[in-house]
Protein backbone atom coordinates (compact mmCIF):
# COMPACT_ATOMS: atom_id res chain seq x y z
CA UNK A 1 -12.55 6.21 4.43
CA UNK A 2 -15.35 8.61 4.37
CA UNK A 3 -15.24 10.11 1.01
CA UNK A 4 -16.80 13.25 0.02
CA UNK A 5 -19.46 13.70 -3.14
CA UNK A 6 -18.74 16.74 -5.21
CA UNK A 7 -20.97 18.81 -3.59
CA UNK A 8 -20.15 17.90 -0.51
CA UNK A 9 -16.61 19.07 -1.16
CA UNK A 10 -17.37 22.61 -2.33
CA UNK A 11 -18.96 23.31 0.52
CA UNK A 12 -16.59 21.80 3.32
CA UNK A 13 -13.56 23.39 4.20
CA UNK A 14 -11.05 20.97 4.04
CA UNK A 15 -7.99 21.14 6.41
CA UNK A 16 -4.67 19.57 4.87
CA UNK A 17 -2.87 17.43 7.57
CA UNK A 18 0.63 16.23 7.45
CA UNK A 19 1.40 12.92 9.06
CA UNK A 20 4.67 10.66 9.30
CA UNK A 21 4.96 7.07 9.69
CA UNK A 22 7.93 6.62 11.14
CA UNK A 23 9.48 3.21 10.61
CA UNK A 24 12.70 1.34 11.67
CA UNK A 25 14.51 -1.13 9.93
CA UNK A 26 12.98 -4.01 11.57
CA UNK A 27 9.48 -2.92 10.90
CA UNK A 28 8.29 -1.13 14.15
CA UNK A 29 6.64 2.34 13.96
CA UNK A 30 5.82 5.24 15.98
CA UNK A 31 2.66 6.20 17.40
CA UNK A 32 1.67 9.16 19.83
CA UNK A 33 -1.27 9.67 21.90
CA UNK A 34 -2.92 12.53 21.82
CA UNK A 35 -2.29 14.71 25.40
CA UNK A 36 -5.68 15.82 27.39
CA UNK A 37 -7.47 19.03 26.28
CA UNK A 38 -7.01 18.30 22.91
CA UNK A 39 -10.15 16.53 20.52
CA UNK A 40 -9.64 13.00 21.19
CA UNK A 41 -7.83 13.27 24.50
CA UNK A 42 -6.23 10.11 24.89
CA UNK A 43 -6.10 8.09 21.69
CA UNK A 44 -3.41 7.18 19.36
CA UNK A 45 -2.20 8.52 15.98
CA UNK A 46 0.36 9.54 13.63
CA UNK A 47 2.45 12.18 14.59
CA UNK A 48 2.22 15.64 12.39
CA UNK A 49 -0.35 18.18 12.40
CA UNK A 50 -2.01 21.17 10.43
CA UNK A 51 -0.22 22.46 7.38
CA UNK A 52 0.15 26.37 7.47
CA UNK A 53 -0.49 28.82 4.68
CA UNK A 54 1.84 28.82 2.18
CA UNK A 55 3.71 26.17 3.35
CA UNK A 56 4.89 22.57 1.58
CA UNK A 57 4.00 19.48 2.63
CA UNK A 58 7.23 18.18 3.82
CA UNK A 59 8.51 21.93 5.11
CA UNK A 60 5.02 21.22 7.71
CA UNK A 61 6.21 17.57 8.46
CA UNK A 62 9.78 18.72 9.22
CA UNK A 63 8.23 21.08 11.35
CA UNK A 64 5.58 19.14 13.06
CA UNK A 65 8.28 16.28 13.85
CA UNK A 66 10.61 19.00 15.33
CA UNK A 67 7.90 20.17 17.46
CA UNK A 68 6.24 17.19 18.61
CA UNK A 69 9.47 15.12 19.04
CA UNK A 70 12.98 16.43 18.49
CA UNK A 71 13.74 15.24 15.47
CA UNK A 72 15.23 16.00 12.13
CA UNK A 73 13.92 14.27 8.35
CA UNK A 74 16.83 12.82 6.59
CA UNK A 75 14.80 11.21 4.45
CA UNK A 76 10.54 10.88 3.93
CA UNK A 77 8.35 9.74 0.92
CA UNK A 78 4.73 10.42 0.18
CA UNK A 79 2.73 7.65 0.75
CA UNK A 80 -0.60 7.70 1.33
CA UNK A 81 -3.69 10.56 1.26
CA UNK A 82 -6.92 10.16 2.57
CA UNK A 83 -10.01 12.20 3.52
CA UNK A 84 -11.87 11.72 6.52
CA UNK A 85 -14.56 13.62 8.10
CA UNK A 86 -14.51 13.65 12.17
CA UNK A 87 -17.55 15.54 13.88
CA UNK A 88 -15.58 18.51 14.51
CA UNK A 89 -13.67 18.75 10.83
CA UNK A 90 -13.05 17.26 7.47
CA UNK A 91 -9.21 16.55 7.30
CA UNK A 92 -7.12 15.91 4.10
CA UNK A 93 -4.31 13.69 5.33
CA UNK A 94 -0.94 12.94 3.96
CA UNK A 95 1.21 10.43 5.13
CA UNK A 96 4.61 10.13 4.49
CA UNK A 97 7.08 7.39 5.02
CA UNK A 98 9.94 8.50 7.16
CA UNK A 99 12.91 6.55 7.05
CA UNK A 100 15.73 8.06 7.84
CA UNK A 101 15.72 11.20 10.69
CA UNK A 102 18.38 12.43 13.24
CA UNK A 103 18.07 12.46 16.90
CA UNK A 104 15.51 10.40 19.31
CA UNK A 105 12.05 11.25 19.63
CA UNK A 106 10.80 12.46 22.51
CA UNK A 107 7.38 13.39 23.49
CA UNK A 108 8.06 17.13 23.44
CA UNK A 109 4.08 18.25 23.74
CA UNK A 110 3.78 15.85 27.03
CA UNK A 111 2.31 13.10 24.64
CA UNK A 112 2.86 9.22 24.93
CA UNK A 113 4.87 7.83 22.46
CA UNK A 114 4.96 3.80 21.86
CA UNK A 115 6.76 1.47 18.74
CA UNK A 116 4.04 -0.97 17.38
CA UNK A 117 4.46 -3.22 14.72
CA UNK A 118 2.15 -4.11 12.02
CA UNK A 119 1.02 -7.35 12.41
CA UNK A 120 0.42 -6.47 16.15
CA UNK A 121 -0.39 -3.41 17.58
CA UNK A 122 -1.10 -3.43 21.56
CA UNK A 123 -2.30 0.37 22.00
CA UNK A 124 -6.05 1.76 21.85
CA UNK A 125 -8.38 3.54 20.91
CA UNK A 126 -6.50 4.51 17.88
CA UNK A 127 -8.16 7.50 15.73
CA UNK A 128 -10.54 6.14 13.15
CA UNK A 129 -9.10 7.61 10.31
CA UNK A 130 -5.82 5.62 10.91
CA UNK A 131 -7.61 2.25 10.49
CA UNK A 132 -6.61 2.05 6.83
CA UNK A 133 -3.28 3.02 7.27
CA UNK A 134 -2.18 0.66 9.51
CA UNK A 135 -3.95 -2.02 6.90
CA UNK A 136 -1.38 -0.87 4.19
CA UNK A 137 1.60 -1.44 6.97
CA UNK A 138 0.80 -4.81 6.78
CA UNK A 139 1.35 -5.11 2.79
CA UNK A 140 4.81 -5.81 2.10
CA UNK A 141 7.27 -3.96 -0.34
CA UNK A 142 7.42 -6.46 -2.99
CA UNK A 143 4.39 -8.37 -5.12
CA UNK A 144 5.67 -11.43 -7.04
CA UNK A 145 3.78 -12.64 -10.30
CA UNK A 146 4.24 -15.85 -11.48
CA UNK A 147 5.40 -16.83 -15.08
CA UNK A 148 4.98 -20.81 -15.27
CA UNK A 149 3.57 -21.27 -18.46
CA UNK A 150 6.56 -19.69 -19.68
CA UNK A 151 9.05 -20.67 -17.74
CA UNK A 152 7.10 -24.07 -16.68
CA UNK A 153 6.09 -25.58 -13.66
CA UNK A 154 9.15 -27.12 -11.74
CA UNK A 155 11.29 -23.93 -12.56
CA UNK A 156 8.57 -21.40 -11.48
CA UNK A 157 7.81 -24.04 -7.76
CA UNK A 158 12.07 -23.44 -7.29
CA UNK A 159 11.92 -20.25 -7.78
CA UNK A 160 9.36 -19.07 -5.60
CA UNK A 161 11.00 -21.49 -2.94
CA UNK A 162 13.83 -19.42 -3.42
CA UNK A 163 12.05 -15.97 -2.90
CA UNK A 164 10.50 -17.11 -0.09
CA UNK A 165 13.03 -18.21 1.40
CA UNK A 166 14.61 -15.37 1.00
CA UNK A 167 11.88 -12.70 2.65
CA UNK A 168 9.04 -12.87 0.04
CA UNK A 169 5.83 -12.22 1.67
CA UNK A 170 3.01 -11.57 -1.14
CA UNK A 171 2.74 -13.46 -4.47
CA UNK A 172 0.30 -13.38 -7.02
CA UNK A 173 -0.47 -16.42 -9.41
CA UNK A 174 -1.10 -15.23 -12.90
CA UNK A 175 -1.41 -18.16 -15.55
CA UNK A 176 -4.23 -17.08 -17.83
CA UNK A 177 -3.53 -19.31 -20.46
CA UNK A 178 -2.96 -22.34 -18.27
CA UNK A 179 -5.20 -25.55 -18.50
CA UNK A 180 -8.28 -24.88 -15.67
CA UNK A 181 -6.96 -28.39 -13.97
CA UNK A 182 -3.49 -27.50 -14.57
CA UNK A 183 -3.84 -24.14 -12.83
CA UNK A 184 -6.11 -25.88 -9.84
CA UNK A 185 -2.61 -28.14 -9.16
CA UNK A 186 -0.66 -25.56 -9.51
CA UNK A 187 -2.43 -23.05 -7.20
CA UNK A 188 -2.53 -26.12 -4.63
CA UNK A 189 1.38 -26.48 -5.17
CA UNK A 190 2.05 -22.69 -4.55
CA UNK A 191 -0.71 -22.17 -2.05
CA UNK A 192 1.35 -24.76 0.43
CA UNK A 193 4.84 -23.49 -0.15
CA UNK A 194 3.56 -20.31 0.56
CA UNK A 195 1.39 -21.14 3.98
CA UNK A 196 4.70 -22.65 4.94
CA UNK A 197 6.78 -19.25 5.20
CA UNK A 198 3.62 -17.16 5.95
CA UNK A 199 3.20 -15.77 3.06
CA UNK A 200 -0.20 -15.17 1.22
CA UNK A 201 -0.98 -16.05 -2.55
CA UNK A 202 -3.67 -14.23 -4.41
CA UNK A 203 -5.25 -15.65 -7.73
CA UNK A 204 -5.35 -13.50 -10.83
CA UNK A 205 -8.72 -13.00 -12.53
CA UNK A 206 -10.78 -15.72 -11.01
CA UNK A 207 -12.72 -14.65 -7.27
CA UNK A 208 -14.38 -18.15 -7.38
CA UNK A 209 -11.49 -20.07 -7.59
CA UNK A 210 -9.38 -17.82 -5.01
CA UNK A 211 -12.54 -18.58 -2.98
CA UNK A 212 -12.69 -22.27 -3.87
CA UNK A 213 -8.74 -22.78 -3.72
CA UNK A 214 -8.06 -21.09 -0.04
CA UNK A 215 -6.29 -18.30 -1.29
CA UNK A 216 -5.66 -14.87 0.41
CA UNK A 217 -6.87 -13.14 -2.18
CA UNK A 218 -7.80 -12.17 -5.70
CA UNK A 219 -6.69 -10.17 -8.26
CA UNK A 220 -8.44 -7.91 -10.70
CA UNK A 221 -7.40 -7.26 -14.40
CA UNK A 222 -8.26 -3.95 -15.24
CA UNK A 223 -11.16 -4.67 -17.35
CA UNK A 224 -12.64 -6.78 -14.97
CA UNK A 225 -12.35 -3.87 -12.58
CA UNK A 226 -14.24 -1.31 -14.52
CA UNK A 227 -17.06 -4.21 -14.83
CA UNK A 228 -17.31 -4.61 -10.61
CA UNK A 229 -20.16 -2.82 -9.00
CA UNK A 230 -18.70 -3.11 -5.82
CA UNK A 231 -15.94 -4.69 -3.85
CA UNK A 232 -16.60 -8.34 -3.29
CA UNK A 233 -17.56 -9.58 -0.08
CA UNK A 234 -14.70 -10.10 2.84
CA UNK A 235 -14.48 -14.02 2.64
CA UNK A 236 -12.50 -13.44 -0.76
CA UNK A 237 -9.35 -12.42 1.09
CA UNK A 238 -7.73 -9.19 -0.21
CA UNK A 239 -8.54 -7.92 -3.52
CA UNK A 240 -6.05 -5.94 -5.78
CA UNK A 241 -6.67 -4.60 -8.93
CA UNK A 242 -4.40 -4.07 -12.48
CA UNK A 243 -4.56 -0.24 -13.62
CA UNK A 244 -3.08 1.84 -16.38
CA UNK A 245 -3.95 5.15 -16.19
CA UNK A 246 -6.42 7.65 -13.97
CA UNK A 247 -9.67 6.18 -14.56
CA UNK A 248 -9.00 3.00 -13.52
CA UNK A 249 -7.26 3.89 -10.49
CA UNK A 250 -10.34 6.27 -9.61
CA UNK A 251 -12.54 2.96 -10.24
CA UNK A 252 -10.05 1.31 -7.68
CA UNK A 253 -10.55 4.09 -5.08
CA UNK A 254 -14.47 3.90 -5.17
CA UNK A 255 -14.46 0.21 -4.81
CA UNK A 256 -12.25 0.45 -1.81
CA UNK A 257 -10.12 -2.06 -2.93
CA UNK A 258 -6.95 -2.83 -0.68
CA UNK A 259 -3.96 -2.15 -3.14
CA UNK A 260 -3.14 -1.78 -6.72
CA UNK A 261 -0.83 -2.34 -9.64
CA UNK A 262 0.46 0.27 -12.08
CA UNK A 263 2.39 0.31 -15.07
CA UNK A 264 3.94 -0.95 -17.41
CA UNK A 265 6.99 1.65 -15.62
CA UNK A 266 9.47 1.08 -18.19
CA UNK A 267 9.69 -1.13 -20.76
CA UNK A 268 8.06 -4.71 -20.48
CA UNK A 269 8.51 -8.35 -23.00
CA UNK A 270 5.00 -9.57 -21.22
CA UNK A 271 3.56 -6.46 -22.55
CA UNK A 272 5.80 -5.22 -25.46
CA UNK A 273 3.16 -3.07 -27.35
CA UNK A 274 2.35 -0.72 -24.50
CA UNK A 275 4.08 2.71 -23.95
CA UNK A 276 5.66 2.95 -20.45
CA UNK A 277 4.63 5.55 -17.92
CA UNK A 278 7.91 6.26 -17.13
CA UNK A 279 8.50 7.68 -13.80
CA UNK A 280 7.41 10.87 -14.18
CA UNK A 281 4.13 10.16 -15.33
CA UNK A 282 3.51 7.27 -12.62
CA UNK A 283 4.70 9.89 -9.60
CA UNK A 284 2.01 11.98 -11.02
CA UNK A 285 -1.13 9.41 -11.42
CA UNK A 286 -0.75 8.24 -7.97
CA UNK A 287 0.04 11.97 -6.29
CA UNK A 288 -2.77 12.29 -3.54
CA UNK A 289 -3.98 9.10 -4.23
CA UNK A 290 -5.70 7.16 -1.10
CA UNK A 291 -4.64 3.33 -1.91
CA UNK A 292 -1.24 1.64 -1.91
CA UNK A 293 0.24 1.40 -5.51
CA UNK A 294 2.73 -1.43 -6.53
CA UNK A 295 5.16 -0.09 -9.69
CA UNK A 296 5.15 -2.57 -12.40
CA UNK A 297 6.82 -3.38 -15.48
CA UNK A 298 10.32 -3.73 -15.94
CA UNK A 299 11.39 -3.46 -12.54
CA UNK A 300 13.44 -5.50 -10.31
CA UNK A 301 14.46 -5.36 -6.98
CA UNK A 302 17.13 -2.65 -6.70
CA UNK A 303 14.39 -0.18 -8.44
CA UNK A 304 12.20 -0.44 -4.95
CA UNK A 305 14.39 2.82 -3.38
CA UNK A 306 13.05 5.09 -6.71
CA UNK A 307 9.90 3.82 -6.88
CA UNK A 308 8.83 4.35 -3.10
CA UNK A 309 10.55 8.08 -3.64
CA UNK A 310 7.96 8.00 -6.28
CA UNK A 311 5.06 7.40 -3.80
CA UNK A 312 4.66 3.71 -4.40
CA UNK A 313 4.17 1.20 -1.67
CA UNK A 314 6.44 -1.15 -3.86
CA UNK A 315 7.00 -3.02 -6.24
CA UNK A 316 5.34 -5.99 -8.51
CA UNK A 317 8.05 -7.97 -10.84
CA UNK A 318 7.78 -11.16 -12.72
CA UNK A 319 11.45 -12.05 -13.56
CA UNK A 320 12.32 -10.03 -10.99
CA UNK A 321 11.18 -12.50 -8.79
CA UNK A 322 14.00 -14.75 -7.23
């Protein structure tokens, strides 16, 4: 994302963009290519478009989506919102989730129109600001932590057998108060269940060892976070990051990190001395924010619908996990 510096930003007019992801069931979303005689002639994007004066955010999706392709939101939740400055403009975008709509789309405005999915998508050039979005389609809706120093060992390896059998794709091991040796074992043990159901396994707190152990990824507690002067190099997988409130999540954004966690939502035992957000508040933090959000704290897995109407990508749970 190209970001703009305070001055910057006073001085460039910004023009707020709507944009829907429109996803199926099964995954798949939509992408349209721009028609000739417009800038870009020919690549891919989002669908949506310039927001109007004194109109909403979703009233200039709804309208955008009619427009461009016959259809109707049922249902749509912010998501993402990113700046990016092309050669001709600086564009505030805001992408929403749509997931529920009436009617088929059809490429109304003489555009092409194609369903990609994620982990593969077969059309190009696709516009450069759209780079990090599709990234964020390929996290999944639910980040598992482990517990087994509380639970123990055999009980935690059965249980994440369990959730991954049953669709989990993204777990996090998180055992700060196990044994160095212990937690090398461990890691090894959860690091081939995983690799057997494609899933990847990120290592709390430790980049070396994530490194060192062949994991996807690590993730940052929040102090370590405000101590990083810059993201850590791309052989260290994905990095993700704890936060609890606005300046930590700005810290997140400026390091470019790939995701983050925030909470506690409601009412923790790991963390039993903290306030919660409470939804409210969280919907607020991450409003306009440019990185996916996991909720945490409390949360299991019928709380997912609330907290992506919320904005979040998801959800992170610990006894949630099975």
């Amino acid at each position: 994302m190209h970001r703009l510096s305070a001055p910057l930003a006073e001085s460039v007019p910004i023009v707020e963009v709507v944009a829907a992801v429109i996803l199926r069931p099964d995954g798949q979303f939509l992408l349209a290519r721009r028609p000739g005689g417009k800038v870009y002639s020919g690549y891919w994007e989002f669908p949506g478009g310039k927001v109007e004066k004194n109109e909403s955010l979703l009233h200039a999706l709804e309208r955008e989506l009619w427009e461009e392709l016959g259809i109707h939101i049922r249902q749509a939740h912010p998501w993402l919102t990113r700046i990016f400055t092309y050669s001709h403009a600086t564009v505030r975008l805001h992408f929403f989730r749509v997931v529920e709509w009436e009617g088929k789309p059809s490429p109304r405005e003489k555009q092409g129109l194609s369903w990609q999915q994620p982990h593969q998508v077969e059309v190009s050039p696709i516009l450069p600001a759209n780079g990090p979005i599709l990234q964020a389609l390929l996290l999944p809706p639910v980040y598992a932590i482990t517990q087994a120093t509380e639970i123990g060992i055999e009980a935690t390896l059965k249980q994440i057998e369990q959730a991954l059998q049953n669709g989990l794709h993204l777990l996090q091991i998180r055992e700060k108060q196990m044994a160095k040796d212990v937690l090398r074992e461990f890691s090894l043990q959860v690091l081939a269940l995983a690799q057997s159901y494609q899933a990847k396994v990120l290592i709390n707190g430790d980049a070396e060892l994530a490194r060192e152990m062949g994991a996807d990824g690590v993730h940052f507690t929040s102090s370590q976070l405000m101590a990083l002067p810059c993201r850590p190099d791309s052989e260290y997988g994905l990095c993700g990051a704890s936060c609890h409130n606005a300046e930590e999540l700005f810290a997140a954004e400026q390091l470019g990190l790939d995701f983050v966690v925030l909470g506690p939502v409601q009412s923790t035992q790991s963390h039993p001395g903290l306030t919660p957000l409470g939804w409210r508040r969280f919907a607020a933090l991450i409003r306009d924010y440019s990185l996916p959000v996991y909720a945490l704290g409390g949360l299991h897995p019928e709380d997912l619908p609330i907290a992506q109407e919320m904005g979040a990508h998801g959800i992170a749970m610990m006894r949630g996990i099975v």
